[in-house]
N, C-alpha and C. Protein backbone atom coordinates (compact mmCIF):
# COMPACT_ATOMS: atom_id res chain seq x y z
N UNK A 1 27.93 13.84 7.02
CA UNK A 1 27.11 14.91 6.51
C UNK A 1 25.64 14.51 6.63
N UNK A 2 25.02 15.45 6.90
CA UNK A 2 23.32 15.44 7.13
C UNK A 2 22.86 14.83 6.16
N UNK A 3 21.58 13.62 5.83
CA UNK A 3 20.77 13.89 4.97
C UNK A 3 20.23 15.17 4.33
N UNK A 4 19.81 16.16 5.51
CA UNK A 4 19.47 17.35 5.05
C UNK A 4 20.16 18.51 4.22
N UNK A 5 21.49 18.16 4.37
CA UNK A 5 22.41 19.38 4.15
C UNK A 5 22.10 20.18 3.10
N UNK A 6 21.27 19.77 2.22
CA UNK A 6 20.84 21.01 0.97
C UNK A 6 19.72 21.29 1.41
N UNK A 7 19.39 21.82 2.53
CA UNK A 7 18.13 22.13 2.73
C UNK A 7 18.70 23.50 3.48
N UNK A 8 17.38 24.46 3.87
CA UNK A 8 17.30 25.80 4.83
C UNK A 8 17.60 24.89 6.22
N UNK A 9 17.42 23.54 6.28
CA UNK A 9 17.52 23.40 8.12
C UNK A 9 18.51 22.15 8.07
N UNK A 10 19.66 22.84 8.26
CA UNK A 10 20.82 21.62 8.38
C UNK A 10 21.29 21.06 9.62
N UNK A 11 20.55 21.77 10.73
CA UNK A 11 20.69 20.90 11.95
C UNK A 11 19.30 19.73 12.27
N UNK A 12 18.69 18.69 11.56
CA UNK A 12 18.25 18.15 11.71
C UNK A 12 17.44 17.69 13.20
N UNK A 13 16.24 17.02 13.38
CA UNK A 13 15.99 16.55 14.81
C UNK A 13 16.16 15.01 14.24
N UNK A 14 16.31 14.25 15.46
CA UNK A 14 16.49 12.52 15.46
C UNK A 14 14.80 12.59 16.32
N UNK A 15 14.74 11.16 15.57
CA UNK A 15 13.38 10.45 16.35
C UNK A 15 14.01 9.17 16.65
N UNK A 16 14.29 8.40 18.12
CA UNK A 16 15.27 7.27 18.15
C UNK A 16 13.97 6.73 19.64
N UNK A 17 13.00 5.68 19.04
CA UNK A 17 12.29 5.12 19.86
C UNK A 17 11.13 3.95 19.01
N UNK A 18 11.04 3.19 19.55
CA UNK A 18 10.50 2.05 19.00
C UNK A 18 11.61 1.24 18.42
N UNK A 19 12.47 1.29 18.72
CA UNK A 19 13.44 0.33 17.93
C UNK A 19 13.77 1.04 16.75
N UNK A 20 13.86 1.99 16.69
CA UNK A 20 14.17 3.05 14.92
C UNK A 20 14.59 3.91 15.61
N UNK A 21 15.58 4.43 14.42
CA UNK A 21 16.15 5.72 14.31
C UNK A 21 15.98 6.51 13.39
N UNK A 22 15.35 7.77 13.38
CA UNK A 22 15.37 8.20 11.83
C UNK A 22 16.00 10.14 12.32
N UNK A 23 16.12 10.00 11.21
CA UNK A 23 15.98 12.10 11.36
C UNK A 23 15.06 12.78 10.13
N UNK A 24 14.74 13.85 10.59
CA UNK A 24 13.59 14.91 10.17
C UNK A 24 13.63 16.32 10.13
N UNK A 25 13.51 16.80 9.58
CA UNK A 25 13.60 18.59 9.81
C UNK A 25 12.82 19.39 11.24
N UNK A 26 14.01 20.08 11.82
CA UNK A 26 13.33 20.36 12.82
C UNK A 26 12.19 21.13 13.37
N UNK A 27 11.55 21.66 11.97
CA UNK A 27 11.18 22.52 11.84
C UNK A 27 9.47 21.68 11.33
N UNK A 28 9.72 20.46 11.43
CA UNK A 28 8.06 19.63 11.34
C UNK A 28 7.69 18.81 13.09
N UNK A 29 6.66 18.96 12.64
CA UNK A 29 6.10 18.33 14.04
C UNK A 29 5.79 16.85 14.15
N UNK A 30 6.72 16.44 15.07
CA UNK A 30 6.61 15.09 15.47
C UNK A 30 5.61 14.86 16.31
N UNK A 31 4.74 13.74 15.48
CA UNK A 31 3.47 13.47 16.27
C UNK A 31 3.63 11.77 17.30
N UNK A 32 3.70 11.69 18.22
CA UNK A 32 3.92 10.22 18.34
C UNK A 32 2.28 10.45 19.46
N UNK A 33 1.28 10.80 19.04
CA UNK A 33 0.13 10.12 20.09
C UNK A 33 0.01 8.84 19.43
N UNK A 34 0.35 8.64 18.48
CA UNK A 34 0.03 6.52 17.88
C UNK A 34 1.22 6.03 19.03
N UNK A 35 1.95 6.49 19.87
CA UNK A 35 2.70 5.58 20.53
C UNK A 35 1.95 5.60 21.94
N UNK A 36 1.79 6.65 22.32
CA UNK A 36 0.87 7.06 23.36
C UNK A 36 -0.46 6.33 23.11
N UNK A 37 -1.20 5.98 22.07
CA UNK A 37 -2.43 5.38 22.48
C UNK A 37 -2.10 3.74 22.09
N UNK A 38 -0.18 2.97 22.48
CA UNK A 38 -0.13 1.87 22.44
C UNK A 38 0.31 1.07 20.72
N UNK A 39 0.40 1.92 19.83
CA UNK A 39 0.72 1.62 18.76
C UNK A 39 2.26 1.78 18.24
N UNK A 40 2.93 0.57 17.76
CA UNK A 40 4.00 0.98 17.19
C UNK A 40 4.19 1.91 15.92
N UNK A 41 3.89 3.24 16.04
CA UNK A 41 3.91 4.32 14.53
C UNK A 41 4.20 5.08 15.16
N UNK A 42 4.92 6.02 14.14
CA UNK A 42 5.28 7.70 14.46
C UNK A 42 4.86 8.20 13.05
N UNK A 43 4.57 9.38 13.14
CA UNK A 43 4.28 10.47 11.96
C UNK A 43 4.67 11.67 12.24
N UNK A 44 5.18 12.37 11.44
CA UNK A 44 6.36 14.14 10.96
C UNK A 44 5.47 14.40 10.60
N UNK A 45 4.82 15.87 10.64
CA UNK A 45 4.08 16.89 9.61
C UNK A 45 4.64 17.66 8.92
N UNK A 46 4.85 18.08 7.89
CA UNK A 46 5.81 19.30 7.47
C UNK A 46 4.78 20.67 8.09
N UNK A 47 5.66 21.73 7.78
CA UNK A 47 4.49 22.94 8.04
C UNK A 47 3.12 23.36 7.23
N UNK A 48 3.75 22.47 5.93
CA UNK A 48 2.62 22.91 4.89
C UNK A 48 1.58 21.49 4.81
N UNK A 49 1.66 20.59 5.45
CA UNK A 49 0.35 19.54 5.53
C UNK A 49 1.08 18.39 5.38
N UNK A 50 1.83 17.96 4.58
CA UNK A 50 2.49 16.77 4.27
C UNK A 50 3.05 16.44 5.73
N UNK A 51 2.84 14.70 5.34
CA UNK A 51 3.41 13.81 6.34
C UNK A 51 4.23 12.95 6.04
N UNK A 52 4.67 12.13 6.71
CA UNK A 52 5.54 11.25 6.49
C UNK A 52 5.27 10.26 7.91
N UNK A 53 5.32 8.87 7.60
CA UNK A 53 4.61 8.02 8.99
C UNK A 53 5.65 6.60 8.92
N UNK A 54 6.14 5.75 9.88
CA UNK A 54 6.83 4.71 9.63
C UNK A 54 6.02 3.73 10.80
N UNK A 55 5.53 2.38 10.78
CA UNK A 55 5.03 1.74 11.73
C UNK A 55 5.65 0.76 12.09
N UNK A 56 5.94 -0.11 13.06
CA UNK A 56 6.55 -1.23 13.34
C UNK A 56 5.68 -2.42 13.40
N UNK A 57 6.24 -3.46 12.41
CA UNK A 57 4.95 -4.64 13.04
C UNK A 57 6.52 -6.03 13.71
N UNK A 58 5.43 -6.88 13.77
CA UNK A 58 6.50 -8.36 14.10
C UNK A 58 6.30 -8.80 12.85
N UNK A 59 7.48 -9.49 12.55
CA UNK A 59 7.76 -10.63 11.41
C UNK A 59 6.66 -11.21 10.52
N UNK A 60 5.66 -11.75 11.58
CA UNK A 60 4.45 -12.23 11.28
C UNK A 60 3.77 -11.44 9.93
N UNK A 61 3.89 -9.85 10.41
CA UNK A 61 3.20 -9.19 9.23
C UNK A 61 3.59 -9.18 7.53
N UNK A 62 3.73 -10.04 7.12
CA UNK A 62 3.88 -10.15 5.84
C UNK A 62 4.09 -8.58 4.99
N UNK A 63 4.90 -8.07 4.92
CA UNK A 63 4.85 -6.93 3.44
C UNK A 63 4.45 -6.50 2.77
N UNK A 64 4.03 -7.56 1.63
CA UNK A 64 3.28 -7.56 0.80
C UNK A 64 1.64 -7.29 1.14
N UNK A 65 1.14 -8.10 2.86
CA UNK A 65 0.16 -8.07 2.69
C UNK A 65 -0.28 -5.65 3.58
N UNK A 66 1.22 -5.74 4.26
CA UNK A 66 0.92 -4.74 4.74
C UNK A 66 0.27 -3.24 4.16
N UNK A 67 1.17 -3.76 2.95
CA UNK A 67 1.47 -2.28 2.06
C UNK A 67 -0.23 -2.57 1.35
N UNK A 68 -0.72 -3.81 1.07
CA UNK A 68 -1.95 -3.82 0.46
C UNK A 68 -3.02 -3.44 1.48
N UNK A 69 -2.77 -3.74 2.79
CA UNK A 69 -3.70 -3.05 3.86
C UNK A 69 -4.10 -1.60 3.07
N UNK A 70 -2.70 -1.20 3.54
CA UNK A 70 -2.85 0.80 3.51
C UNK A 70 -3.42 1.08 2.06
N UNK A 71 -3.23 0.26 0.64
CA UNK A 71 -3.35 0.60 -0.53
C UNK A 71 -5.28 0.41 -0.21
N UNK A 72 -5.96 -0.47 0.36
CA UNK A 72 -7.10 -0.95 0.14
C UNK A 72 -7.95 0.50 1.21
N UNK A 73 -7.26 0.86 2.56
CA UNK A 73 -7.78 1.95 2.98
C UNK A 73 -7.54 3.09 2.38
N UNK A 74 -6.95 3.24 1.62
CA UNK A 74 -6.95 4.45 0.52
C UNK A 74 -7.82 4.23 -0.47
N UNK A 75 -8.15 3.52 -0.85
CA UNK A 75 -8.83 3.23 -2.62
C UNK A 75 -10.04 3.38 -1.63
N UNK A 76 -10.69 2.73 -0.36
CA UNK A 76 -12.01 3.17 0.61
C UNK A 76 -11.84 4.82 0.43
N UNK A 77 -11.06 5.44 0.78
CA UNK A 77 -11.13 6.56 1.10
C UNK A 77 -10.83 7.88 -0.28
N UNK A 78 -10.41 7.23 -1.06
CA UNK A 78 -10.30 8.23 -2.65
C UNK A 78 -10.69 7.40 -4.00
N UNK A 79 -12.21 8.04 -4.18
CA UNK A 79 -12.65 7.18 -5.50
C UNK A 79 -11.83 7.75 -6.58
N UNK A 80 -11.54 6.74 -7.37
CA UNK A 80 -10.73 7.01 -8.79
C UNK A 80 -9.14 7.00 -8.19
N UNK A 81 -9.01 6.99 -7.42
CA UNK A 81 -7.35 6.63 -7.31
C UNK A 81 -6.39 5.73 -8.16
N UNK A 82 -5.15 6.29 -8.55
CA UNK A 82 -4.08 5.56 -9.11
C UNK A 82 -3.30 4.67 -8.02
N UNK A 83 -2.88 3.62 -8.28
CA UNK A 83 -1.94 3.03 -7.91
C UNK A 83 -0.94 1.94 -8.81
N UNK A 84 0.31 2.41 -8.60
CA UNK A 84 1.10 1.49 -9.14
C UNK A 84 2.43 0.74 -8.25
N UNK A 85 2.50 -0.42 -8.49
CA UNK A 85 3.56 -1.35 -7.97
C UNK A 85 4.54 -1.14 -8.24
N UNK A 86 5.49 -1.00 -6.82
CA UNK A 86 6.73 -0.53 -6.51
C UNK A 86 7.73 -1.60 -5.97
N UNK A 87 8.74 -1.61 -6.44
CA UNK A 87 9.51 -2.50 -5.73
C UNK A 87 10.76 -1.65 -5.70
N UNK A 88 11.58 -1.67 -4.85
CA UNK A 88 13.22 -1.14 -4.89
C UNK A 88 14.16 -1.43 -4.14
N UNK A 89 15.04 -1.12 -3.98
CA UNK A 89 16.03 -0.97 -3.03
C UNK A 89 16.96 0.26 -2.68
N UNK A 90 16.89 0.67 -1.42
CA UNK A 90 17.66 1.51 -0.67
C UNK A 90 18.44 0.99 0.48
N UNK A 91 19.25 1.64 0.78
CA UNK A 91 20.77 0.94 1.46
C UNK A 91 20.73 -0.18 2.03
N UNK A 92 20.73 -0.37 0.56
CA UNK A 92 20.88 -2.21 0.55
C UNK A 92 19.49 -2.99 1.01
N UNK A 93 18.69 -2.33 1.45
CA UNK A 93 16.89 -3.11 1.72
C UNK A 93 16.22 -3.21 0.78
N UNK A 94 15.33 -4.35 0.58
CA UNK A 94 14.66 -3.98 -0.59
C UNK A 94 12.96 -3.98 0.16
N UNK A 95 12.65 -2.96 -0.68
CA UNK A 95 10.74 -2.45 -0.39
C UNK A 95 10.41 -2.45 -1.45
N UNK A 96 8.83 -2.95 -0.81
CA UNK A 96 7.77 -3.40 -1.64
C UNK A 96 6.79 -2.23 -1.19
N UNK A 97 5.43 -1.89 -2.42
CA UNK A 97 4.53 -1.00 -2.14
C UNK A 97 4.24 -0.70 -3.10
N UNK A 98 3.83 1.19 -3.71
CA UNK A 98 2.82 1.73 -4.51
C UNK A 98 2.87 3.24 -4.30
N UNK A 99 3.08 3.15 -5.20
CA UNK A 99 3.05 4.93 -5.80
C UNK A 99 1.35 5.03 -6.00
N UNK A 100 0.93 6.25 -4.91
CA UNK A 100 -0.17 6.44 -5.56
C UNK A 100 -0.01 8.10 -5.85
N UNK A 101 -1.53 7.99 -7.30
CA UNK A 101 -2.21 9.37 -6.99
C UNK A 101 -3.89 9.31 -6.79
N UNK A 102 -3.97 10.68 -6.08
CA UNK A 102 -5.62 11.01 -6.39
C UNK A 102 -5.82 12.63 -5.81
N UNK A 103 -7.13 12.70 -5.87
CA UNK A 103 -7.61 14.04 -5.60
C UNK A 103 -8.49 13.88 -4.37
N UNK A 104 -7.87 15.51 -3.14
CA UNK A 104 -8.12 15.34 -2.25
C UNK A 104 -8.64 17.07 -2.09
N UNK A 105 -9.77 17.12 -1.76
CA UNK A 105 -10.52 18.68 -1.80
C UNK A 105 -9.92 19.30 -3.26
N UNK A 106 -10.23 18.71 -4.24
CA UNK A 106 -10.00 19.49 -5.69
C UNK A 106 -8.18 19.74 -5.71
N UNK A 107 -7.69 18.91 -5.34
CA UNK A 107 -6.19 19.01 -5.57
C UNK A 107 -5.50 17.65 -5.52
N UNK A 108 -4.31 17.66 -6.17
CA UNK A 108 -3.98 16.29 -6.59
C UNK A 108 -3.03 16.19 -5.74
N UNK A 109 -2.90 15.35 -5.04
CA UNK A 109 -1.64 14.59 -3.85
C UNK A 109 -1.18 13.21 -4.78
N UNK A 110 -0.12 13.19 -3.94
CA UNK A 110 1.04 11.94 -4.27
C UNK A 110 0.95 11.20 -2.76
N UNK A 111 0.94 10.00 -3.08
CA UNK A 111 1.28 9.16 -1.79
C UNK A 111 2.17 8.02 -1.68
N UNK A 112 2.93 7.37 -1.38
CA UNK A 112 3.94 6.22 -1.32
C UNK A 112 3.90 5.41 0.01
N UNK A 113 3.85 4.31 -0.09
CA UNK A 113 3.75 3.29 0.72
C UNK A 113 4.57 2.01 0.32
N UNK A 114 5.62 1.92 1.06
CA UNK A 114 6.59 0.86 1.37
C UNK A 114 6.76 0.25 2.57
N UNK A 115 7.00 -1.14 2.39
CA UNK A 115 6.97 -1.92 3.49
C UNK A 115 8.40 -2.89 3.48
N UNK A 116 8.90 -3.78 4.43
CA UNK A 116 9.82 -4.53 3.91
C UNK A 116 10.34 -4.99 5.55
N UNK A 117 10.65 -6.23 5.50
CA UNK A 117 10.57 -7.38 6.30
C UNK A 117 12.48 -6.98 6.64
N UNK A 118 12.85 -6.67 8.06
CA UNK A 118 14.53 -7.03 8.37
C UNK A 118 14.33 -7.65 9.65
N UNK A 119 15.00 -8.76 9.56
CA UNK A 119 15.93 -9.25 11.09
C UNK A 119 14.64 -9.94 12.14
N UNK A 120 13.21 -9.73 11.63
CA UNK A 120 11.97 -10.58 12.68
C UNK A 120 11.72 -9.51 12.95
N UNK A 121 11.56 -8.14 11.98
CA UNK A 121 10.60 -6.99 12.35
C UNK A 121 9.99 -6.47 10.94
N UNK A 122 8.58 -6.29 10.66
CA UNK A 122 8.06 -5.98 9.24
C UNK A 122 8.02 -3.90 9.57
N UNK A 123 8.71 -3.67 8.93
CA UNK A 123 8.02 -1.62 9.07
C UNK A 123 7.18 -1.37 7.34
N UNK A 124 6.30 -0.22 7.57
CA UNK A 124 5.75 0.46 6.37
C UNK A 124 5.78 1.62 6.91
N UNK A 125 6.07 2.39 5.60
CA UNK A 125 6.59 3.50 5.55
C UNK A 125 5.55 4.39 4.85
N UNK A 126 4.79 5.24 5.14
CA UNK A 126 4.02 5.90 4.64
C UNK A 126 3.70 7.68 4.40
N UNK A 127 4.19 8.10 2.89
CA UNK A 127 4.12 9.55 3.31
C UNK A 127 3.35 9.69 1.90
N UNK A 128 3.20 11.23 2.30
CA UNK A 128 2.20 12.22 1.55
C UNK A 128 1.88 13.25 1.65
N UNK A 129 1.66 14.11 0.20
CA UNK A 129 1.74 15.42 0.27
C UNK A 129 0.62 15.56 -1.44
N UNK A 130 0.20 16.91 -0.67
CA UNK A 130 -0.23 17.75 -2.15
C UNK A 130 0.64 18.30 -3.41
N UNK A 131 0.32 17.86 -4.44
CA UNK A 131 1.99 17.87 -5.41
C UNK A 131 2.30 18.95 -5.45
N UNK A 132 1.87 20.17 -5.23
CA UNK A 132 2.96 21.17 -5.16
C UNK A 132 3.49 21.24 -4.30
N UNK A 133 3.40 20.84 -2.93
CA UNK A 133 4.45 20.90 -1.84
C UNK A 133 5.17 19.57 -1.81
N UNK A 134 5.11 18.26 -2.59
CA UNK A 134 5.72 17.27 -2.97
C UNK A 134 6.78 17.40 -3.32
N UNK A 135 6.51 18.63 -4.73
CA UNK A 135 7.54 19.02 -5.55
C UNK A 135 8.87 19.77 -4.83
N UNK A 136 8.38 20.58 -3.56
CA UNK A 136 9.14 20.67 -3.15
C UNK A 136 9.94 19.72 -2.25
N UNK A 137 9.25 18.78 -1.49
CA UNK A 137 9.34 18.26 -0.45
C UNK A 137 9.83 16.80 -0.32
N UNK A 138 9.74 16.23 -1.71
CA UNK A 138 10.02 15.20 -2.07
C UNK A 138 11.27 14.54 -1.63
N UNK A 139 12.23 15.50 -1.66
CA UNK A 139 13.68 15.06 -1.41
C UNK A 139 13.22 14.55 0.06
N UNK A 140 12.57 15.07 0.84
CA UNK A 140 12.80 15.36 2.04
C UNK A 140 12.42 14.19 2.64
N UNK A 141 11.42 13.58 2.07
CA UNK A 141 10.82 12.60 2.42
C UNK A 141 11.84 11.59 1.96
N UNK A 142 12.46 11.30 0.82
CA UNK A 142 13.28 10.60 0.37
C UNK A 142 14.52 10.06 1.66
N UNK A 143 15.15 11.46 1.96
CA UNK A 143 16.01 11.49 3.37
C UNK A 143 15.43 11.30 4.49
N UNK A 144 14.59 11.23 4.73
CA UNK A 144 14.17 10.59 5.68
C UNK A 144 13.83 9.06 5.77
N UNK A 145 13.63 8.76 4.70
CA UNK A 145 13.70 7.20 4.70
C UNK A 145 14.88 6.81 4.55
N UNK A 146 15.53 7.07 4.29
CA UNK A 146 17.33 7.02 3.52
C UNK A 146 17.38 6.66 5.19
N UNK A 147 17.37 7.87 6.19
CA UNK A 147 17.87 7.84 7.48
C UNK A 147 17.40 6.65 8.09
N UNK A 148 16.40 6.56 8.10
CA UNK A 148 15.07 5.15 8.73
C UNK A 148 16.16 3.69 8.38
N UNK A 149 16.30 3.74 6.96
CA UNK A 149 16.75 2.24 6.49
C UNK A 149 18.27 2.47 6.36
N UNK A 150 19.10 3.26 6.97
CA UNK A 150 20.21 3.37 7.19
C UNK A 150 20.83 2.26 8.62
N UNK A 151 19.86 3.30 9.65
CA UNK A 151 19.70 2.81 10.92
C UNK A 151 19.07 1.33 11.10
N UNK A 152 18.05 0.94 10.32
CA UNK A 152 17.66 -0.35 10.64
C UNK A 152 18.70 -1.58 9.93
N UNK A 153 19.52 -1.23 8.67
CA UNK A 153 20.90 -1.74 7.91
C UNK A 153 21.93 -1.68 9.27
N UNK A 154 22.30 -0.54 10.12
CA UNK A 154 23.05 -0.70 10.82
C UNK A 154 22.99 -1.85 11.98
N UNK A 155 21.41 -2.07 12.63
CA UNK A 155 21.31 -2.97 13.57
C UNK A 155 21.12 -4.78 13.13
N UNK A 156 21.82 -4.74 12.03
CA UNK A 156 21.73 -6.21 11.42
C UNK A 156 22.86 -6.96 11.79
């Protein structure tokens, strides 16, 4: 059964390049010019603005220090921002990162950033949305990482 299956779009699209596999609603736009201009990342748009982004590093990249990269270019880029420390586990991986919030053109977004070290490859996982389309969208993003760290659990 789909990640998606409680959704309006139960035939899902796959994104299967860079060494990942994930799936996404087919109905968002897969951006891969970060692969095209030489970078290991992909990023989904939903229709309503929200994204969702996963990057590949080597081993080398530490986790901890990754997810603090993206946390430190955000706090540059949104004065007064929240952030709080995340740790968890999903199928069977465990990620490190940060729940953030802040305000972006007079509206409050949610952002999440997880990172986590498998097999001599570091990924961070990065999505975000304006909280009312969060509220909706949240799951979605959820299944899509579900799919991401399914597939990278499978190649162990």
């Amino acid at each position: 059964m789909s990640d998606f299956a409680c959704y309006d779009n139960p035939m899902p699209a796959t994104f299967d390049n860079l060494g990942i596999t994930f799936q996404y609603p087919d109905n968002w736009l897969l951006d891969e010019e970060e692969i095209r201009a030489g970078q290991s990342a992909v990023t989904v748009f939903s229709p309503g603005g929200a994204f969702w982004s996963v990057a590949v590093h080597p081993a080398s990249a530490e986790p901890a220090r990754m997810a603090q990269a993206v946390l430190d270019a955000m706090r540059k880029e949104y004065e007064g921002m929240e952030a709080e420390p995340v740790s968890e586990t999903i199928a069977g991986l465990e990620l490190i990162g940060f729940d953030l919030n802040f305000f972006c053109l007079d509206l409050t977004n949610t952002a999440s950033i997880r990172s986590l070290r498998v097999d001599g490859t570091t990924y961070t996982i990065f999505f975000q949305a304006e909280d009312r389309e969060y509220r909706e969208i949240g799951l979605v993003f959820a299944a899509m990482t579900l799919s991401l760290l399914r597939g990278i659990g499978e190649k162990r």
